[in-house]
C-alpha atoms as a PDB file:
ATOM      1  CA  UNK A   1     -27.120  -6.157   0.764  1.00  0.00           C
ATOM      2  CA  UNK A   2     -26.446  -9.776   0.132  1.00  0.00           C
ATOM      3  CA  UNK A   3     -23.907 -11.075  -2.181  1.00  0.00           C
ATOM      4  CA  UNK A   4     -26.443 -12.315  -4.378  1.00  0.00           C
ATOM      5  CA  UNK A   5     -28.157  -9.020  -4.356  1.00  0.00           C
ATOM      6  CA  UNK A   6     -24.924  -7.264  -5.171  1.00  0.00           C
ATOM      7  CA  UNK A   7     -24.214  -9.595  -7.853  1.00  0.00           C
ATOM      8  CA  UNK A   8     -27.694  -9.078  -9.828  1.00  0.00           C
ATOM      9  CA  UNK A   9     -26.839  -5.402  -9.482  1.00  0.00           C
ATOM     10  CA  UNK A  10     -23.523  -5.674 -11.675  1.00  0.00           C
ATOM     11  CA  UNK A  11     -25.740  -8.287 -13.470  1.00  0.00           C
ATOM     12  CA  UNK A  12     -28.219  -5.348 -14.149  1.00  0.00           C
ATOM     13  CA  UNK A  13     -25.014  -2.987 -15.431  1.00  0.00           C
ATOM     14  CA  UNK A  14     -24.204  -1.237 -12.367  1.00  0.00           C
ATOM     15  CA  UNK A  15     -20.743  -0.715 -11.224  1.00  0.00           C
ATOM     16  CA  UNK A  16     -20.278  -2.274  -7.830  1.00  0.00           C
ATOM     17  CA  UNK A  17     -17.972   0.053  -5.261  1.00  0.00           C
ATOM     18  CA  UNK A  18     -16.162  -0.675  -2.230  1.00  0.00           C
ATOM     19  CA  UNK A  19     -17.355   1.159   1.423  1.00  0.00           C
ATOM     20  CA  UNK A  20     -14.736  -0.620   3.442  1.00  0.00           C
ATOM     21  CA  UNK A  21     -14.585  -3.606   5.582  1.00  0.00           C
ATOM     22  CA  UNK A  22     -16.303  -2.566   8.496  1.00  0.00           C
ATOM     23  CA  UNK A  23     -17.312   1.335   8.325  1.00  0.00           C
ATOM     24  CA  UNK A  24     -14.833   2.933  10.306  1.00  0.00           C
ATOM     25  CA  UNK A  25     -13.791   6.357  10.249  1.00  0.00           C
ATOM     26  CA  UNK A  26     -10.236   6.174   8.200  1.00  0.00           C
ATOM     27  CA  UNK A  27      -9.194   9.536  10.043  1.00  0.00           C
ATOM     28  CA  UNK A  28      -8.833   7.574  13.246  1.00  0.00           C
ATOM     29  CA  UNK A  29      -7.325   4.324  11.901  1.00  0.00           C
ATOM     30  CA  UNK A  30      -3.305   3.473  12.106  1.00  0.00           C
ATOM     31  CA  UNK A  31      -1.940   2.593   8.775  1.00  0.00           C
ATOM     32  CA  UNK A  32      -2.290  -1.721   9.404  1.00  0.00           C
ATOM     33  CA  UNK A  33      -5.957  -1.084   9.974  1.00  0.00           C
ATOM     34  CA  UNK A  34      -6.460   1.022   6.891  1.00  0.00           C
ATOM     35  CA  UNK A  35      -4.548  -1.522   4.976  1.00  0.00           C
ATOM     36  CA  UNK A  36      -7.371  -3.902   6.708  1.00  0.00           C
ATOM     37  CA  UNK A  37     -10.064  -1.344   6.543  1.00  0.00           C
ATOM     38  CA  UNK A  38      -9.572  -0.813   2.391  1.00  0.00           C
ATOM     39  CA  UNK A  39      -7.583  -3.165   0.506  1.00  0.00           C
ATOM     40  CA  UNK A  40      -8.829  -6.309   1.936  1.00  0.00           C
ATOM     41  CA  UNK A  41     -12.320  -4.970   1.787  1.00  0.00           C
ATOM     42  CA  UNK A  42     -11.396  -4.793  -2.243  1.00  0.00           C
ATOM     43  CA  UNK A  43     -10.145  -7.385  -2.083  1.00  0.00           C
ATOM     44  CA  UNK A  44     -12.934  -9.597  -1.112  1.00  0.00           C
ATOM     45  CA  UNK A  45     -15.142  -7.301  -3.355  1.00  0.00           C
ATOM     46  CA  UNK A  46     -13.068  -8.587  -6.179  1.00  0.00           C
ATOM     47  CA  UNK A  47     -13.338 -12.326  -5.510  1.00  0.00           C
ATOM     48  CA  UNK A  48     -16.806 -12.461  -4.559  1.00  0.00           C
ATOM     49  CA  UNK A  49     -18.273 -10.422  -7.745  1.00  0.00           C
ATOM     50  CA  UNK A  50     -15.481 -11.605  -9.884  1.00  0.00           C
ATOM     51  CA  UNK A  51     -14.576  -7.645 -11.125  1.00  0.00           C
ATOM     52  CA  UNK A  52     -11.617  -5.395 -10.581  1.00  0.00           C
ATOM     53  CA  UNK A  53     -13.462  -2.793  -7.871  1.00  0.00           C
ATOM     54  CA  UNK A  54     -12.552   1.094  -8.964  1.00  0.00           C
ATOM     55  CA  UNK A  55     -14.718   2.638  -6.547  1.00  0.00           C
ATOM     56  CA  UNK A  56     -14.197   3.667  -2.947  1.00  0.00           C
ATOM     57  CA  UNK A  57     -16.245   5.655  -0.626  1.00  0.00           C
ATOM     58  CA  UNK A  58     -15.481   6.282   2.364  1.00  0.00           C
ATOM     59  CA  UNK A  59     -17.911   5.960   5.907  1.00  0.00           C
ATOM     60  CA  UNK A  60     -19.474   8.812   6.673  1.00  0.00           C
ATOM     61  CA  UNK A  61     -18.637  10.786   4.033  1.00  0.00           C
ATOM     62  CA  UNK A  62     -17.525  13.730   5.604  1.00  0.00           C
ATOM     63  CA  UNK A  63     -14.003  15.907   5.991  1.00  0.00           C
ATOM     64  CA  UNK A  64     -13.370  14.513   8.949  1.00  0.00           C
ATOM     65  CA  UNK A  65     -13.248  10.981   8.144  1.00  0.00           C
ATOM     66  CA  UNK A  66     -10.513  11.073   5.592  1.00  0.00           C
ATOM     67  CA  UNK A  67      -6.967  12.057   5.872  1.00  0.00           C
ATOM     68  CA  UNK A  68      -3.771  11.964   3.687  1.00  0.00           C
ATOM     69  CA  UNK A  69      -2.844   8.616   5.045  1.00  0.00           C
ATOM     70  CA  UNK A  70      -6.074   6.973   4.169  1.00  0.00           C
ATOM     71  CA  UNK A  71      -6.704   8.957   0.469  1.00  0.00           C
ATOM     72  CA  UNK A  72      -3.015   7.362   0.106  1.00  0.00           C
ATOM     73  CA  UNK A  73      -4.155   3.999   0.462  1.00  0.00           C
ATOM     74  CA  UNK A  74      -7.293   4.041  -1.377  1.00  0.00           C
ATOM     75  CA  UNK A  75      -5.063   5.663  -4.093  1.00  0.00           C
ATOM     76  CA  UNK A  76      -2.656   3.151  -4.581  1.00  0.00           C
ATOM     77  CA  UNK A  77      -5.712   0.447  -4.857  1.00  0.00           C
ATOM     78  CA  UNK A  78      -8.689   2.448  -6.482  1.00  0.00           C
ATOM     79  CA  UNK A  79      -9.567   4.670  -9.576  1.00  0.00           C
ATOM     80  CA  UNK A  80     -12.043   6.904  -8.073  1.00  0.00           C
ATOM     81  CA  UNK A  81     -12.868   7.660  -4.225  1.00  0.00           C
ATOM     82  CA  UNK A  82     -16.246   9.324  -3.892  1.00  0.00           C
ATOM     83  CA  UNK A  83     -16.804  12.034  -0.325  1.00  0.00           C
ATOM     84  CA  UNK A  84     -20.314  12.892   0.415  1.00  0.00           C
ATOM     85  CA  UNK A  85     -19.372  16.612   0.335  1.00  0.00           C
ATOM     86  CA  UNK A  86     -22.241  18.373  -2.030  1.00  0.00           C
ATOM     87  CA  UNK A  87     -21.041  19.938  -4.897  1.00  0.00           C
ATOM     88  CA  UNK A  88     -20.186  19.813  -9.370  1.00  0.00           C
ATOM     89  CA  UNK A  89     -17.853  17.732 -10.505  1.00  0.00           C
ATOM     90  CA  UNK A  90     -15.669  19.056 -13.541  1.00  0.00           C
ATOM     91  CA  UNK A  91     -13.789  16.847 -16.310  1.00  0.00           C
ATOM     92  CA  UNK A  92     -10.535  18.256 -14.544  1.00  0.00           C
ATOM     93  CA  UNK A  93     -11.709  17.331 -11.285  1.00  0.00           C
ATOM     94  CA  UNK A  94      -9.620  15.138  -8.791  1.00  0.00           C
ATOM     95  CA  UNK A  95     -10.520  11.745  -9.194  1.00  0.00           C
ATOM     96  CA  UNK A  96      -9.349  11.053  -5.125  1.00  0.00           C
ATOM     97  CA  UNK A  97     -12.089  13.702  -4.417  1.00  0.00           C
ATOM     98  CA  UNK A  98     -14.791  13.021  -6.196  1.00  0.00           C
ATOM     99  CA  UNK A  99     -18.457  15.176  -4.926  1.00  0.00           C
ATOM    100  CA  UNK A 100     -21.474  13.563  -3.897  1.00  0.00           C
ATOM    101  CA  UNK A 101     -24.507  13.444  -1.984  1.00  0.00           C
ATOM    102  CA  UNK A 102     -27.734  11.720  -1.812  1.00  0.00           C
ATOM    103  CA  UNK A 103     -31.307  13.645  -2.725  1.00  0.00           C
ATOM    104  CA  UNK A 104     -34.340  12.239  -0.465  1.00  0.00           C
ATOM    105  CA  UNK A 105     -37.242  11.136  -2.511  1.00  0.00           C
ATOM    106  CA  UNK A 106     -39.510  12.429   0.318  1.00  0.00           C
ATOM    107  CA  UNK A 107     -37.838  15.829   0.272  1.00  0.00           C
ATOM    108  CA  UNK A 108     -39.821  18.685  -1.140  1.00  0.00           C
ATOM    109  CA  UNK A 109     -39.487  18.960  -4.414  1.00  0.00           C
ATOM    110  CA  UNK A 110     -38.599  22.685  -4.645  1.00  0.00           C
ATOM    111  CA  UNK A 111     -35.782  21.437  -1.867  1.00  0.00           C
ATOM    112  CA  UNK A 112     -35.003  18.900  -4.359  1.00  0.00           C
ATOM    113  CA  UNK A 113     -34.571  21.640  -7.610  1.00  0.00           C
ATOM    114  CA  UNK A 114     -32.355  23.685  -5.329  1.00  0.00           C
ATOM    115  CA  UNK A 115     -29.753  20.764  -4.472  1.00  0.00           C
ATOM    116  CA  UNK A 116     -29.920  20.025  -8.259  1.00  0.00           C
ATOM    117  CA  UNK A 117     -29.190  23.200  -9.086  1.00  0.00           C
ATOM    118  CA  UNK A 118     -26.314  23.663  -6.768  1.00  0.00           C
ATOM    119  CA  UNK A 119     -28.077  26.418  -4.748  1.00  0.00           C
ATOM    120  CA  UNK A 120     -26.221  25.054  -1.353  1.00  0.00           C
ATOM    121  CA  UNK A 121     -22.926  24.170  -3.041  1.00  0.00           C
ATOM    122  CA  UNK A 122     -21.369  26.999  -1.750  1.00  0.00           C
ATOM    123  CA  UNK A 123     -21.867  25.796   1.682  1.00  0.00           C
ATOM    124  CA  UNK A 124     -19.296  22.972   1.069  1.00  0.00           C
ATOM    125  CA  UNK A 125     -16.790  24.302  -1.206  1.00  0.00           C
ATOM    126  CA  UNK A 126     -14.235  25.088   1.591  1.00  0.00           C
ATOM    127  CA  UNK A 127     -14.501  21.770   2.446  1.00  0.00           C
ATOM    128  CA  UNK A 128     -14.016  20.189  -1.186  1.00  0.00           C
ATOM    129  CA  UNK A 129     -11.117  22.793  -1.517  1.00  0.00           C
ATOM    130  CA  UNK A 130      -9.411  20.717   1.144  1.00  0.00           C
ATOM    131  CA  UNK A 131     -10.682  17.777   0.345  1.00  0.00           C
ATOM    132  CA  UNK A 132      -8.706  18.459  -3.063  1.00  0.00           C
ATOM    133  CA  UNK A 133      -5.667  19.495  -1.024  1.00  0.00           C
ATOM    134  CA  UNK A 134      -5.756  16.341   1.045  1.00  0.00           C
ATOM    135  CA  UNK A 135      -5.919  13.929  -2.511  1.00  0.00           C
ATOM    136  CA  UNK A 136      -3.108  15.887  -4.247  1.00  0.00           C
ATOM    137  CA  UNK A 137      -1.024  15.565  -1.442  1.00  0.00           C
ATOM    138  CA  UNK A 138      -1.875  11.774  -0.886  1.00  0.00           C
ATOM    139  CA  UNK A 139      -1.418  11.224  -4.413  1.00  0.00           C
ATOM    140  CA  UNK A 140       2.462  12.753  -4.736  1.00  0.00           C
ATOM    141  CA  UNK A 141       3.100  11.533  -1.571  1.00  0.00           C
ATOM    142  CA  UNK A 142       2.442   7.931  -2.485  1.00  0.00           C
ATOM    143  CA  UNK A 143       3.497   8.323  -6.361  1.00  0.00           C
ATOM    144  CA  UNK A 144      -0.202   7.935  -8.111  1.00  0.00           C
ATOM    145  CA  UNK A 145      -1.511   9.196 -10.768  1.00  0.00           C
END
């Protein structure tokens, strides 16, 4: 997307998140390029839509491609990080680990009404349970709340 396009989106009442400078996994980063990778990403996000960015999520989505180090980082600059692990998010939910994935359009509708449902949550919950582990360590490790 375009600046522009971004802009008419939070013009439109959308809340504008951050994805990261240039999509790299974060797992695999040193701590200068996550530093590089996430805050100056928010950074620009900040002075180019003229708002205070809460939102991070990170490439790829998946358990791999976050660590302690990162979630640490994205702590100390962001209210919410979203995964794409599938799954229900609860009011006392970790706001460092926050569940998501997308729904196709295209897909099937019944397919649809099952991810809605939660009928394949259970496939992912071992990976949101250390997801969780990975943002409560992050978050005492680097003193945010």
């Amino acid at each position: 997307m375009t600046w522009d396009e971004l802009a008419q989106l939070k013009q439109n009442g959308h809340e504008i998140g951050c994805h990261g400078m240039l999509h790299r996994r974060l797992s695999e980063l040193q701590p200068v390029d996550l530093a590089e990778e996430i805050i100056t990403a928010a950074d620009l996000m900040d002075e180019r839509l003229s708002q205070t960015t809460r939102w991070y999520a990170y490439a790829f989505g998946d358990i791999g491609s976050i660590n302690t180090a990162a979630l640490g980082v994205i702590a100390s600059r962001f209210r919410h990080c979203r995964s794409g692990l599938r799954g229900a998010n609860g009011a006392d939910g970790d706001a460092m680990a926050v569940s998501a994935d997308s729904i196709s359009p295209a897909a099937p509708l019944p397919y649809q009404k099952l991810l809605l449902e939660g009928g394949l949550d259970f496939l992912y919950s071992k990976r949101r349970r250390h997801l969780s582990v990975i943002a409560t360590k992050a978050l005492s490790h680097h003193g945010a709340t």
